[in-house]
N, C-alpha and C. Protein backbone atom coordinates (compact mmCIF):
# COMPACT_ATOMS: atom_id res chain seq x y z
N UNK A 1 -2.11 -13.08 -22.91
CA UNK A 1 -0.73 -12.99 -22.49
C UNK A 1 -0.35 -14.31 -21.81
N UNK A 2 0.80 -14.96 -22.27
CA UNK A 2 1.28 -15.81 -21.72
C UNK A 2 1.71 -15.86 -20.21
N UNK A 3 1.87 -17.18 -19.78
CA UNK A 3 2.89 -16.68 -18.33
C UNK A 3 4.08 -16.57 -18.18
N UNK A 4 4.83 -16.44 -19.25
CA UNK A 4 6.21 -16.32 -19.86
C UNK A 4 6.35 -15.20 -19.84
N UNK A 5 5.65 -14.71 -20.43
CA UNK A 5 5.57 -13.08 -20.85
C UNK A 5 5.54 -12.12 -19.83
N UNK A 6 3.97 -12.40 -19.10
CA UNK A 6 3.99 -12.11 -17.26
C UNK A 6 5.12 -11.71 -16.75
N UNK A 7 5.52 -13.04 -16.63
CA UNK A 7 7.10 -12.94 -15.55
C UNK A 7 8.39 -12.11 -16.59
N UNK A 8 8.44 -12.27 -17.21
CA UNK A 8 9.46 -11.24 -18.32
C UNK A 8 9.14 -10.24 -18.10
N UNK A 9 7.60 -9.40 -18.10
CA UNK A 9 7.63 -8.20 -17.84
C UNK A 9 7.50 -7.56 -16.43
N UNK A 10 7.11 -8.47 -15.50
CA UNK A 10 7.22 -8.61 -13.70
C UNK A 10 8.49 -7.92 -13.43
N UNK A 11 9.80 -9.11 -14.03
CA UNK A 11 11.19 -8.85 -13.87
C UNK A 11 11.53 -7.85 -14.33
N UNK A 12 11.49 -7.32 -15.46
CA UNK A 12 11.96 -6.59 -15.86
C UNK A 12 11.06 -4.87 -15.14
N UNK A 13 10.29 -5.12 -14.02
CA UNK A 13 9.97 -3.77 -13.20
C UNK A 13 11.49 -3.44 -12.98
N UNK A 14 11.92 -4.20 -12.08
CA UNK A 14 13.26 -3.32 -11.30
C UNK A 14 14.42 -3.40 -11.95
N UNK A 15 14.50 -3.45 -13.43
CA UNK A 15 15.74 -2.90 -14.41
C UNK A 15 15.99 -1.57 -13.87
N UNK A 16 15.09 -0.53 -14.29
CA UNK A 16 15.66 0.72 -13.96
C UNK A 16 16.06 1.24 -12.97
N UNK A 17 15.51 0.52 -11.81
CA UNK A 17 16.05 0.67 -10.71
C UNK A 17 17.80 -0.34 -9.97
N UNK A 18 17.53 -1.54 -10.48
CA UNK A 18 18.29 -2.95 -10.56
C UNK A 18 18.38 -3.31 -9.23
N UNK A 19 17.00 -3.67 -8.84
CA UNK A 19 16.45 -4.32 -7.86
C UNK A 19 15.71 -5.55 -8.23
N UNK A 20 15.74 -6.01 -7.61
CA UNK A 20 14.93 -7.69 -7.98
C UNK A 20 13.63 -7.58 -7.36
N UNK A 21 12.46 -7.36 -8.27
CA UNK A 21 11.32 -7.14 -7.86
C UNK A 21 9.79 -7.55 -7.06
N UNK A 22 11.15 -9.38 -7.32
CA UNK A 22 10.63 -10.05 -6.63
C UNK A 22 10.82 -9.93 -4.85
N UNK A 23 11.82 -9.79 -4.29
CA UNK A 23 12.47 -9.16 -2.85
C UNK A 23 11.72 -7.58 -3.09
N UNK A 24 11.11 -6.66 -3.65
CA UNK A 24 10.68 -5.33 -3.38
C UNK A 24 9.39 -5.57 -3.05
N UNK A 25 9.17 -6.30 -3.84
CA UNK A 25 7.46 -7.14 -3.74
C UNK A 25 6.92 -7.81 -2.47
N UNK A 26 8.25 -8.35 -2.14
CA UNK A 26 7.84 -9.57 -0.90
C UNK A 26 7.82 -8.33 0.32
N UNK A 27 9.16 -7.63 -0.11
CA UNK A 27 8.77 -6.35 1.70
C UNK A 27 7.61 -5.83 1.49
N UNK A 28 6.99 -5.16 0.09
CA UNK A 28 6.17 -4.62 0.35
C UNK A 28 4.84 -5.26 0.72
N UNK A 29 4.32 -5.93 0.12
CA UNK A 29 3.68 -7.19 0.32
C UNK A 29 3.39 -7.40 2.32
N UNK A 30 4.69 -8.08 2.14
CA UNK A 30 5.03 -8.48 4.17
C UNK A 30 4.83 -7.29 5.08
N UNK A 31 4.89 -6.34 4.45
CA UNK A 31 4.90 -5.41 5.71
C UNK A 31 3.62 -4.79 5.72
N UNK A 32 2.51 -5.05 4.82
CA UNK A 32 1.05 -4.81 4.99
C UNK A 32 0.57 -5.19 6.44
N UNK A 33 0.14 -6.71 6.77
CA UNK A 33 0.06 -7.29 8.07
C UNK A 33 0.79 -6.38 9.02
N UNK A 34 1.63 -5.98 9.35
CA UNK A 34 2.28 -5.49 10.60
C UNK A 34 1.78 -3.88 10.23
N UNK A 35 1.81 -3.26 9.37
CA UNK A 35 1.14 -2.26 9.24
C UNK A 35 -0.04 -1.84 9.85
N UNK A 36 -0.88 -2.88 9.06
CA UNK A 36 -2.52 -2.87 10.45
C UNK A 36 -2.57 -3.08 11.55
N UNK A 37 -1.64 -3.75 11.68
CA UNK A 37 -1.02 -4.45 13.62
C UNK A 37 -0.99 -3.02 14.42
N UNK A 38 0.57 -1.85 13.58
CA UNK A 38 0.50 -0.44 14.10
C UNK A 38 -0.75 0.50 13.94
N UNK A 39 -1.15 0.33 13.17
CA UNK A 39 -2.47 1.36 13.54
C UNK A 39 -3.52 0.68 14.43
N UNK A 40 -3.75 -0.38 14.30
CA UNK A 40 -4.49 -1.21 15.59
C UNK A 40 -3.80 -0.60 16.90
N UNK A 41 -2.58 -0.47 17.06
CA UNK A 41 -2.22 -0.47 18.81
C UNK A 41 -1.77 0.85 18.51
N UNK A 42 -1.69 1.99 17.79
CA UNK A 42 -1.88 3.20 17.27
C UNK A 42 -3.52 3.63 18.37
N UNK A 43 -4.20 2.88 17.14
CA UNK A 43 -5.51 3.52 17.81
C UNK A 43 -5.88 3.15 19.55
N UNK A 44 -4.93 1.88 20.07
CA UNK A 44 -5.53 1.82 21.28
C UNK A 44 -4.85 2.63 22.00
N UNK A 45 -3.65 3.10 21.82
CA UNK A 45 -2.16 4.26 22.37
C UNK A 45 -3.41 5.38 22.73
N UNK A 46 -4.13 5.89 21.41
CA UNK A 46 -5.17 6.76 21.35
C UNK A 46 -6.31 6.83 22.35
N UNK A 47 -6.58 5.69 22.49
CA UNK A 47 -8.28 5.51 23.34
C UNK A 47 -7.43 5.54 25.14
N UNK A 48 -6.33 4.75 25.23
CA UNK A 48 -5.73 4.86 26.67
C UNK A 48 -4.99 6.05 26.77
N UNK A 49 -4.94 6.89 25.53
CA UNK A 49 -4.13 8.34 25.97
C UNK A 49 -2.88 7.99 26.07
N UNK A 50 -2.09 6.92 25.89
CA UNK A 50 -0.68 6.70 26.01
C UNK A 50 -0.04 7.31 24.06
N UNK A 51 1.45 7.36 24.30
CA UNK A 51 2.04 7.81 23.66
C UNK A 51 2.21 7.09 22.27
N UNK A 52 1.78 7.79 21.02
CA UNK A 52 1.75 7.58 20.22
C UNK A 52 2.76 7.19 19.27
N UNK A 53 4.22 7.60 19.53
CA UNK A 53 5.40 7.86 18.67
C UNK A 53 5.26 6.22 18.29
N UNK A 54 5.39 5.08 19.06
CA UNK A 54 5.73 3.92 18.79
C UNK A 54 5.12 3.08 17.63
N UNK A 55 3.66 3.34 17.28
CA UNK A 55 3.04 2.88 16.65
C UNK A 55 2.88 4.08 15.22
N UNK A 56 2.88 5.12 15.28
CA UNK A 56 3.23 6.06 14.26
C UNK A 56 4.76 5.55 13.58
N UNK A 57 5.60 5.24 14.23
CA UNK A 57 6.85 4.68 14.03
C UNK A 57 6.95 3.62 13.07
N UNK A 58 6.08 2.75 13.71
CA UNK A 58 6.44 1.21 13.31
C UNK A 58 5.75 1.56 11.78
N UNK A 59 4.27 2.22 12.04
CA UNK A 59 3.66 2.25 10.72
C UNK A 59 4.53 3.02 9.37
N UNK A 60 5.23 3.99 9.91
CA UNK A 60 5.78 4.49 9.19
C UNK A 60 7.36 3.70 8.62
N UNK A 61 7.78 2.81 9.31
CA UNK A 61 8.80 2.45 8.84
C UNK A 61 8.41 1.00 7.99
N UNK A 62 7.20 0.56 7.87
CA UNK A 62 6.25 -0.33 7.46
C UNK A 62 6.20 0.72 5.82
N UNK A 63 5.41 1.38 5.64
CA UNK A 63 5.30 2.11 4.57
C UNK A 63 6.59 2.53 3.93
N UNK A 64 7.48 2.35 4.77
CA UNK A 64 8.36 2.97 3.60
C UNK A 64 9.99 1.85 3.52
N UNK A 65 9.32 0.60 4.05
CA UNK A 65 10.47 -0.63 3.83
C UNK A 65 11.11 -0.97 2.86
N UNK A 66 9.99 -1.25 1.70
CA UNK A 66 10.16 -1.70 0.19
C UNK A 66 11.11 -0.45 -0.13
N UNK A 67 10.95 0.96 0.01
CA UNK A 67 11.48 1.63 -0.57
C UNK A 67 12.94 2.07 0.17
N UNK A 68 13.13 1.35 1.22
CA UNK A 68 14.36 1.45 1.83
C UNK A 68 15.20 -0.07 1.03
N UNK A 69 14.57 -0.41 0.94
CA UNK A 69 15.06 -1.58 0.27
C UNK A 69 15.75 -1.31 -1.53
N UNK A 70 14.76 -0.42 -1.83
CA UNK A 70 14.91 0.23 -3.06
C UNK A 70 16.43 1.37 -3.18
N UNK A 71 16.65 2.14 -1.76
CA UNK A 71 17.48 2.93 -1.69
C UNK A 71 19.08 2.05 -1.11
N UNK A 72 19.27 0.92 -0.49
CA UNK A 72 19.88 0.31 -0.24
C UNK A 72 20.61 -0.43 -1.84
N UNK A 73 20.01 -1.28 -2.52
CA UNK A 73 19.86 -2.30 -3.27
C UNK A 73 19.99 -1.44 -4.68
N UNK A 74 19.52 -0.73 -4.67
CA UNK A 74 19.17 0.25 -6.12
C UNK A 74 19.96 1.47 -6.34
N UNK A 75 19.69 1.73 -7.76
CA UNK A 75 20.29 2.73 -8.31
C UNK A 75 19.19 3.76 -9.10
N UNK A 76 19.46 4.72 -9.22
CA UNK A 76 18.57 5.99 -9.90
C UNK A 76 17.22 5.72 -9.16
N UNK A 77 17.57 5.74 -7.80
CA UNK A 77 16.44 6.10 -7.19
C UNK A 77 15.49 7.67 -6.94
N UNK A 78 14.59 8.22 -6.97
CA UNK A 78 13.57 9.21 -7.41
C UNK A 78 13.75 10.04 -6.20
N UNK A 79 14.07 11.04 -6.28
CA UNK A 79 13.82 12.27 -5.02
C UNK A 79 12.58 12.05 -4.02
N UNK A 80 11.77 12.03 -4.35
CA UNK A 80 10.51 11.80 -3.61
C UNK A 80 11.15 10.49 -2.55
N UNK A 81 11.27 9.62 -2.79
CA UNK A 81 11.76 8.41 -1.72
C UNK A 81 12.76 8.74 -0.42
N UNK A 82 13.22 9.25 -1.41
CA UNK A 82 14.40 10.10 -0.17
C UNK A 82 13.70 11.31 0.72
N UNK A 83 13.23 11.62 0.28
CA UNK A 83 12.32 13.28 0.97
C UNK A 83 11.15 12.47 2.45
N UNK A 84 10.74 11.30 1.80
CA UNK A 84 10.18 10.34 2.50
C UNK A 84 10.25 10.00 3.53
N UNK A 85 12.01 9.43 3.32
CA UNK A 85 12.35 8.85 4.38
C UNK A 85 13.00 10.16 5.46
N UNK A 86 13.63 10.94 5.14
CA UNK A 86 14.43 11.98 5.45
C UNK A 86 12.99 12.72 6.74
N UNK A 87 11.52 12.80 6.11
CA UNK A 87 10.44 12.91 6.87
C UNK A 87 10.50 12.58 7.85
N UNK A 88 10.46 11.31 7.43
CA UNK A 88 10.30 10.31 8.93
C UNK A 88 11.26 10.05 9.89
N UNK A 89 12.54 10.59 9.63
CA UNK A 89 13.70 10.81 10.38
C UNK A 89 13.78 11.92 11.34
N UNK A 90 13.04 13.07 10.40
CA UNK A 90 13.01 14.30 11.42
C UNK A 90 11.40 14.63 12.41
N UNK A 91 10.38 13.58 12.20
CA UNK A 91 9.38 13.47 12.86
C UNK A 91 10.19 12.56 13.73
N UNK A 92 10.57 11.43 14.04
CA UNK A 92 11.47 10.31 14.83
C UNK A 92 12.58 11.22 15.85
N UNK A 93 12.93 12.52 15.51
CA UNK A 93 13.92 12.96 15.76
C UNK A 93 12.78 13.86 16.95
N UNK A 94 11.97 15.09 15.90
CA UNK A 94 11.10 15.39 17.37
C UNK A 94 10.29 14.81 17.87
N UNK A 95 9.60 13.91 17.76
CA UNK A 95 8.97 12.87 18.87
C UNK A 95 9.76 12.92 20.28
N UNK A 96 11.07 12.45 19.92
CA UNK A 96 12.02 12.31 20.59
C UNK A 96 12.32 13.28 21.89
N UNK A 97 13.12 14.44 21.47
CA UNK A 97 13.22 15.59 22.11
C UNK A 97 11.42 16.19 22.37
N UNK A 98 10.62 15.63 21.73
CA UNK A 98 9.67 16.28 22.97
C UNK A 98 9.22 15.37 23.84
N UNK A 99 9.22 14.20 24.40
CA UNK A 99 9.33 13.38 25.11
C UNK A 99 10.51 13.81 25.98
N UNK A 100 11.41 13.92 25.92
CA UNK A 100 12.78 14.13 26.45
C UNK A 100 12.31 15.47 27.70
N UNK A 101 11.49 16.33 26.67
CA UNK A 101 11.50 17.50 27.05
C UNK A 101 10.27 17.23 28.52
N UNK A 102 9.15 16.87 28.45
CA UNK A 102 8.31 16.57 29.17
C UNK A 102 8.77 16.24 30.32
N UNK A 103 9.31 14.95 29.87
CA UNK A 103 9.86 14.11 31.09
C UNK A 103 10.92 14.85 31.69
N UNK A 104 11.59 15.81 31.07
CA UNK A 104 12.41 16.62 32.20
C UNK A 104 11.42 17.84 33.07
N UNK A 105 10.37 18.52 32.27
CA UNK A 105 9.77 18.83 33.18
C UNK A 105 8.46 18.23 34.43
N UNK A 106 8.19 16.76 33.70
CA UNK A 106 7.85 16.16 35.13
C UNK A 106 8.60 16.14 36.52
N UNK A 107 10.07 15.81 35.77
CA UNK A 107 11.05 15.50 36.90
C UNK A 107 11.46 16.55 37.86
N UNK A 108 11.44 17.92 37.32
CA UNK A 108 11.86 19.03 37.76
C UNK A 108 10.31 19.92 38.42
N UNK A 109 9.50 19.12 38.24
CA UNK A 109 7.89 19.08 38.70
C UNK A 109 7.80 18.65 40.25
N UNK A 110 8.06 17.72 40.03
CA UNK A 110 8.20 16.38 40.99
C UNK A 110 9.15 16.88 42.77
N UNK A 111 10.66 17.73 41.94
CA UNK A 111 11.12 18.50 42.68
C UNK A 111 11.05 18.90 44.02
């Protein structure tokens, strides 16, 4: 196979979507590194017992960049992507309110 050919059939990934596959490639690609970064300070959140949401967060919005990129930029995007992200919105959402919740009963602890 040529390298003509290569790149003709590279490009032509994000037709069906009509994304440029080269920009889907590069987030996904780029956001590997910072990925390991969050589970690195993930796992130390873990060993010091501090709160996890931040690094569950980052990792998760790491994993699913390219495909926000895909839902932004693109068309006939796949149910599954959306169900994905929609996940990680409503884990982001209770993280939230149970933190919220704690810290009101420290405060009302504290009393």
């Amino acid at each position: 196979m040529e390298i003509s050919e290569l790149y003709s059939w590279f490009m032509s990934l994000g037709e069906p979507y009509g994304v440029n596959p080269v920009i889907f490639g590069s987030i996904y690609v780029g956001a590997i590194p910072i990925f390991w970064v969050a589970i690195a300070w993930l796992v130390s959140n873990i060993k010091k017992k501090k709160s996890v949401t931040g690094p569950v967060l980052l990792a998760c919005l790491c994993a699913v960049s390219s495909y926000l990129y895909l839902i932004i930029a693109g068309e006939n995007v796949p149910l599954w992507v959306y169900g994905l992200i929609v996940a990680i919105i409503i884990y982001a959402i209770y993280s939230t309110l149970n933190k919220v919740k704690l810290k009101k009963e420290e405060l009302s602890n504290e009393v």
